[in-house]
PDB file of N, CA and C in Angstrom:
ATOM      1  N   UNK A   1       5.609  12.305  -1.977  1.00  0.00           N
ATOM      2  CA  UNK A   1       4.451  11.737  -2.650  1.00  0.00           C
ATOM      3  C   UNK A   1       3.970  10.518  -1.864  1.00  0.00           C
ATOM      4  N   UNK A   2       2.469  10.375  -1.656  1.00  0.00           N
ATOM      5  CA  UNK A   2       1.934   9.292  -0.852  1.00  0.00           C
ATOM      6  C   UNK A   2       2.208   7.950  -1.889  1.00  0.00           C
ATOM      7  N   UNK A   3       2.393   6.607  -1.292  1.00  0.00           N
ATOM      8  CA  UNK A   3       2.408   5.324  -1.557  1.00  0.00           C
ATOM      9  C   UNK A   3       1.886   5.145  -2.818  1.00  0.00           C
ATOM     10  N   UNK A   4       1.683   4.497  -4.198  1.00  0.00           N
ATOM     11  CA  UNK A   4       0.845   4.248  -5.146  1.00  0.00           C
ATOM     12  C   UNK A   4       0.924   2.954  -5.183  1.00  0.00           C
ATOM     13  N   UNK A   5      -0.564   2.092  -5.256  1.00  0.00           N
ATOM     14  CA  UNK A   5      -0.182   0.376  -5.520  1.00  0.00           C
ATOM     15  C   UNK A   5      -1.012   0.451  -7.172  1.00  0.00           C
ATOM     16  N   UNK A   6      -0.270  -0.500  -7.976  1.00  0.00           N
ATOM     17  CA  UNK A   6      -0.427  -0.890  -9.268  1.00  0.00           C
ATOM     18  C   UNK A   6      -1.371  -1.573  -9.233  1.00  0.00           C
ATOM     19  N   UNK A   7      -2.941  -1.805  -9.402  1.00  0.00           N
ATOM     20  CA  UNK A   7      -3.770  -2.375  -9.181  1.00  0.00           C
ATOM     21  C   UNK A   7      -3.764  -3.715  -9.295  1.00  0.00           C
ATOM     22  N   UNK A   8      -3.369  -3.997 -10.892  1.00  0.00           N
ATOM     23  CA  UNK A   8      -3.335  -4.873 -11.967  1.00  0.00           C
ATOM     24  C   UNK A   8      -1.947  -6.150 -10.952  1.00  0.00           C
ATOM     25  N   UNK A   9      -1.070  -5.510 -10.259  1.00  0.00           N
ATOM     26  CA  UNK A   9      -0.144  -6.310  -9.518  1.00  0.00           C
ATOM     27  C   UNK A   9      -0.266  -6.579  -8.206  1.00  0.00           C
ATOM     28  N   UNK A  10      -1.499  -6.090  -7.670  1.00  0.00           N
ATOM     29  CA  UNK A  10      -1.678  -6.204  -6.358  1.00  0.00           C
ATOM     30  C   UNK A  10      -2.299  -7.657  -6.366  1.00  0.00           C
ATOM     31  N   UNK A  11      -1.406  -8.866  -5.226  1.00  0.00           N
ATOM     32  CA  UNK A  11      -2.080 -10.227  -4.680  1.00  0.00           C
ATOM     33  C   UNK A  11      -3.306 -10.359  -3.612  1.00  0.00           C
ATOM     34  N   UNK A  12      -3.293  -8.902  -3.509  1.00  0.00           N
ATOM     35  CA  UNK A  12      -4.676  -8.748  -2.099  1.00  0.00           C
ATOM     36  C   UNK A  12      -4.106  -9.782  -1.097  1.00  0.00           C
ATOM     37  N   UNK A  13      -2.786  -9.590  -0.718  1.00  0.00           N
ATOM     38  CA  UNK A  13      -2.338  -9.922   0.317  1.00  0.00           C
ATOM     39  C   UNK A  13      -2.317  -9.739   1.681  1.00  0.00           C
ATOM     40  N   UNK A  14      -2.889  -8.144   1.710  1.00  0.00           N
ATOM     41  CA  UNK A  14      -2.954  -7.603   3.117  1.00  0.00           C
ATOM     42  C   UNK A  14      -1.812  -6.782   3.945  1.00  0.00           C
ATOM     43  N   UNK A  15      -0.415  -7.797   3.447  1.00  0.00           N
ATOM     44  CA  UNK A  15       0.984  -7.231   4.354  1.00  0.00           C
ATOM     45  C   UNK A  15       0.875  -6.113   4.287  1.00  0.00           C
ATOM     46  N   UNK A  16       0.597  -5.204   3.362  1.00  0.00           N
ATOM     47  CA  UNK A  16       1.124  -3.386   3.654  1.00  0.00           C
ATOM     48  C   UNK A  16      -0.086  -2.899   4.852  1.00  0.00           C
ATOM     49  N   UNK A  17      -1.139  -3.562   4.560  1.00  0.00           N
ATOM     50  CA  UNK A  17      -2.339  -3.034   5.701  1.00  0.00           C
ATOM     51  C   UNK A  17      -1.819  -3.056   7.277  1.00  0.00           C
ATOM     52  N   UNK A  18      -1.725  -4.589   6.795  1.00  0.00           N
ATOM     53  CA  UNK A  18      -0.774  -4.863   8.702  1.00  0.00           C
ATOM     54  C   UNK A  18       0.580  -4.019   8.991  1.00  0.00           C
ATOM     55  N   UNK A  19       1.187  -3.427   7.639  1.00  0.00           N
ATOM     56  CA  UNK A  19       2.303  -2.855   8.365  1.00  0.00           C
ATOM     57  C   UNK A  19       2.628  -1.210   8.349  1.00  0.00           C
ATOM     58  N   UNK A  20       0.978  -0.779   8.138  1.00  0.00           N
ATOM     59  CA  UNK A  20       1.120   0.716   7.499  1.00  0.00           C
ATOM     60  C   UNK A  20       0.452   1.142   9.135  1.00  0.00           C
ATOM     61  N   UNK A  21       2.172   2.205   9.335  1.00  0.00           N
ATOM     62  CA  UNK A  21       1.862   2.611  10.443  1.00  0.00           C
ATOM     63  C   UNK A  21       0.441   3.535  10.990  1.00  0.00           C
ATOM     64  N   UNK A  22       0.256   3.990   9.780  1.00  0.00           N
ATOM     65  CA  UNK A  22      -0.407   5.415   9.462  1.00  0.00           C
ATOM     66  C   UNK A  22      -2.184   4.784   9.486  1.00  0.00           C
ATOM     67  N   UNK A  23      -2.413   3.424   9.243  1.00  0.00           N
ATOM     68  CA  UNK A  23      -3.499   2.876   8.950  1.00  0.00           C
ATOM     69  C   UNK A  23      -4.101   3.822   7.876  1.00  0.00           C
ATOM     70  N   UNK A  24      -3.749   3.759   6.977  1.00  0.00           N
ATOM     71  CA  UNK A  24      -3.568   4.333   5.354  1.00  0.00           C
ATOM     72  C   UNK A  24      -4.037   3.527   4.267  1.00  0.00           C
ATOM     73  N   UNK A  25      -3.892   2.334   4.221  1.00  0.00           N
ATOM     74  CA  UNK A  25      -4.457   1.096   3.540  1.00  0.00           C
ATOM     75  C   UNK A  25      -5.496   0.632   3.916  1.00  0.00           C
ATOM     76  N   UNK A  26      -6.520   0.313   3.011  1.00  0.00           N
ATOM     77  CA  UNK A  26      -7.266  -0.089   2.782  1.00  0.00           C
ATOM     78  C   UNK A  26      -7.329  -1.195   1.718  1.00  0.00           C
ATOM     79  N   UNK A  27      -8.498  -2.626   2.044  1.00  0.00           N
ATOM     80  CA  UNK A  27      -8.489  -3.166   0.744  1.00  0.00           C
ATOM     81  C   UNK A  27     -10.111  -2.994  -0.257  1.00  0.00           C
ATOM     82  N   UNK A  28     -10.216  -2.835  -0.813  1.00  0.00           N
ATOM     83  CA  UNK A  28     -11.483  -2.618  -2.014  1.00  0.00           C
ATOM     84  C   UNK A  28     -11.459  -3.813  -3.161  1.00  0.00           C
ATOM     85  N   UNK A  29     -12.122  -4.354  -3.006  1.00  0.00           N
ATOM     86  CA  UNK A  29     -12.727  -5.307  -3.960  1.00  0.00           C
ATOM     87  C   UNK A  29     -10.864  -6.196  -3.779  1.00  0.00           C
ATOM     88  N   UNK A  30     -10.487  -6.820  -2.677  1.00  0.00           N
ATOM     89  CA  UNK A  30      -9.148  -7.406  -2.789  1.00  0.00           C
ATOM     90  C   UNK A  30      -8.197  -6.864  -3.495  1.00  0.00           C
ATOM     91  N   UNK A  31      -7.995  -5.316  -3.232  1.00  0.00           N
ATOM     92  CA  UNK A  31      -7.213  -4.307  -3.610  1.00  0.00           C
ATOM     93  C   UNK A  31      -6.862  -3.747  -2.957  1.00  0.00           C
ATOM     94  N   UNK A  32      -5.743  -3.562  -2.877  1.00  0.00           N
ATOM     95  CA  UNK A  32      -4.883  -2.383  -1.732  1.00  0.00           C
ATOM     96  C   UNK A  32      -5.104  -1.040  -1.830  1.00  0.00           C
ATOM     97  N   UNK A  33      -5.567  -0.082  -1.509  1.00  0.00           N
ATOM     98  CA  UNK A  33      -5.903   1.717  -1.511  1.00  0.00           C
ATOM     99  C   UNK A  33      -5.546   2.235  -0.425  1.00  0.00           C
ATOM    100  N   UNK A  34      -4.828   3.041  -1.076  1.00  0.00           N
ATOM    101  CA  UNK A  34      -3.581   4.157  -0.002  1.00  0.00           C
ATOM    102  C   UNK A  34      -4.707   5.169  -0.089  1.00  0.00           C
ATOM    103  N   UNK A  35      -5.225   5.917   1.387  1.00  0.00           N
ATOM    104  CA  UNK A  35      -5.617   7.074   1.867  1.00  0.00           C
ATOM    105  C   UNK A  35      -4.430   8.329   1.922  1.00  0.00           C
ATOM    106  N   UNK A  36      -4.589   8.980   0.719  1.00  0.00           N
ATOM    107  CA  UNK A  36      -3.209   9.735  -0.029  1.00  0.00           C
ATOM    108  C   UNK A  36      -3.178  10.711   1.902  1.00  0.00           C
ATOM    109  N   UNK A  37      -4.254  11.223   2.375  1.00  0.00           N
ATOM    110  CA  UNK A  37      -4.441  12.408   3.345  1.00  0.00           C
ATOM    111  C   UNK A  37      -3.555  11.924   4.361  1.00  0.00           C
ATOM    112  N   UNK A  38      -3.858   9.956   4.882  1.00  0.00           N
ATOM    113  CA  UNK A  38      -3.217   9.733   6.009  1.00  0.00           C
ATOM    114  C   UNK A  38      -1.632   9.173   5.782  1.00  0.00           C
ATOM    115  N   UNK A  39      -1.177   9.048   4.356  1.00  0.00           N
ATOM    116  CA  UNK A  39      -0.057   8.251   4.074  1.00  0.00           C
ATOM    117  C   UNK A  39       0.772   9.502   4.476  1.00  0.00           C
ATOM    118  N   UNK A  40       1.823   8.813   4.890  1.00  0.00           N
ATOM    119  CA  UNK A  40       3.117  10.040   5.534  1.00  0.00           C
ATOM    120  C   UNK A  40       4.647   9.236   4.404  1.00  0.00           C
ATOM    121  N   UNK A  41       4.672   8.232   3.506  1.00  0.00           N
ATOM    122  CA  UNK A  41       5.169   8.852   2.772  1.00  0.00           C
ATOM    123  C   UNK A  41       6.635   7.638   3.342  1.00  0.00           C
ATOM    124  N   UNK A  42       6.745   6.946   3.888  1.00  0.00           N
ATOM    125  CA  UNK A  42       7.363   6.625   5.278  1.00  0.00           C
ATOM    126  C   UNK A  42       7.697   4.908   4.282  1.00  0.00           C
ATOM    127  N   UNK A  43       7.096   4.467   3.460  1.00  0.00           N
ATOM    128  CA  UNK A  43       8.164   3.264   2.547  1.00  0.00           C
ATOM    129  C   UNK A  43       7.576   1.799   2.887  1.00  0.00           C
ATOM    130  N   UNK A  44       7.032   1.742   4.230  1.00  0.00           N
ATOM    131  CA  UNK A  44       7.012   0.049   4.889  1.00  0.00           C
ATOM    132  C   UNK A  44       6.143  -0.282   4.117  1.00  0.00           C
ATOM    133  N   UNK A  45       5.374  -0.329   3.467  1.00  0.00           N
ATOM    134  CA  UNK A  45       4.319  -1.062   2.445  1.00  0.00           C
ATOM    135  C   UNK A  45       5.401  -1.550   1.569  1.00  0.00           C
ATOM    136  N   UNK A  46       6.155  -0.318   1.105  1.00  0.00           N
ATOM    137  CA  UNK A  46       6.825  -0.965  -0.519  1.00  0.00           C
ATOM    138  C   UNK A  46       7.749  -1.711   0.100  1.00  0.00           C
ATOM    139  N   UNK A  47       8.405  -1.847   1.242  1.00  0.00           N
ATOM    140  CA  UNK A  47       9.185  -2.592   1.841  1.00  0.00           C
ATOM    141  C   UNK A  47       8.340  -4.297   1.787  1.00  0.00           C
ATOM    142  N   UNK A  48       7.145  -4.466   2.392  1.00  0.00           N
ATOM    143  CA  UNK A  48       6.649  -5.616   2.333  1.00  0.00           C
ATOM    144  C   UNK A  48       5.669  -6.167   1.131  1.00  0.00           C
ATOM    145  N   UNK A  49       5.624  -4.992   0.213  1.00  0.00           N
ATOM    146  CA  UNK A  49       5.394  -5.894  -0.862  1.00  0.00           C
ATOM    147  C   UNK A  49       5.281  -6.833  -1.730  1.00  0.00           C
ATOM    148  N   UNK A  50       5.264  -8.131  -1.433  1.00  0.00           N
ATOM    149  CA  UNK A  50       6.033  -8.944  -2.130  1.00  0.00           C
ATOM    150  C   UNK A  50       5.535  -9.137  -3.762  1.00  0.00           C
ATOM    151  N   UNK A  51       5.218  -8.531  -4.391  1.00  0.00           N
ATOM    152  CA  UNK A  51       4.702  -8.621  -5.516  1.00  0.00           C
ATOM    153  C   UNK A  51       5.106  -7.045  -6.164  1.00  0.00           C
ATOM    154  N   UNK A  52       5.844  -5.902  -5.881  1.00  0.00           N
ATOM    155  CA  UNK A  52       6.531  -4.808  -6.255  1.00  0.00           C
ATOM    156  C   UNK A  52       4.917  -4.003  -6.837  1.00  0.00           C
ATOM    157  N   UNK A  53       4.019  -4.020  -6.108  1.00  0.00           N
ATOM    158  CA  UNK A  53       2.892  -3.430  -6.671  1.00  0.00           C
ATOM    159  C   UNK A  53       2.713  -2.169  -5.704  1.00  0.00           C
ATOM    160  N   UNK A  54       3.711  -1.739  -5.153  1.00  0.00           N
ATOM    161  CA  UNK A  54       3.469  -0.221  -4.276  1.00  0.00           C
ATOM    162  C   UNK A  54       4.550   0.229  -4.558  1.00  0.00           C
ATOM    163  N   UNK A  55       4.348   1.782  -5.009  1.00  0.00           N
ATOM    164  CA  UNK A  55       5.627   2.165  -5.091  1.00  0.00           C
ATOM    165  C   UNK A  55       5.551   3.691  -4.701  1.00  0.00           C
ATOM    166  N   UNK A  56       6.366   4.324  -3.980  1.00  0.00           N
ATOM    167  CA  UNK A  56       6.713   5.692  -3.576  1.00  0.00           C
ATOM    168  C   UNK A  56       7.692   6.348  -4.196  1.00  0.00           C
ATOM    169  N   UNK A  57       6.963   7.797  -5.535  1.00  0.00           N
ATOM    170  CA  UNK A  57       7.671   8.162  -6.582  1.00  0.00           C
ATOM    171  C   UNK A  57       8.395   9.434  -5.407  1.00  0.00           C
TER     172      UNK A  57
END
């Protein structure tokens, strides 16, 4: 399953953008959005999350 960020917990921090190999992230209105097509599924977002607002079910 591709990346999911919790909207409502996202800091519009950026870190998963800078560290998504896949360039998969996007931010929208200072919101993080996973491109489900290019995400491979691969964790480093939820790894740098610092606010637990991405999560890979």
């Amino acid at each position: 399953m591709p990346a999911k960020v919790i909207a409502e917990d996202c800091t519009g921090c950026e870190l998963c953008v800078d560290e998504c190999p896949e360039e998969a992230i996007t931010m929208v209105d200072e919101i993080a959005v996973v491109d489900v097509d290019k995400c491979n599924d691969c964790g480093d977002c939820v790894d740098v999350c610092a606010s637990d607002a991405i999560v890979v079910e």
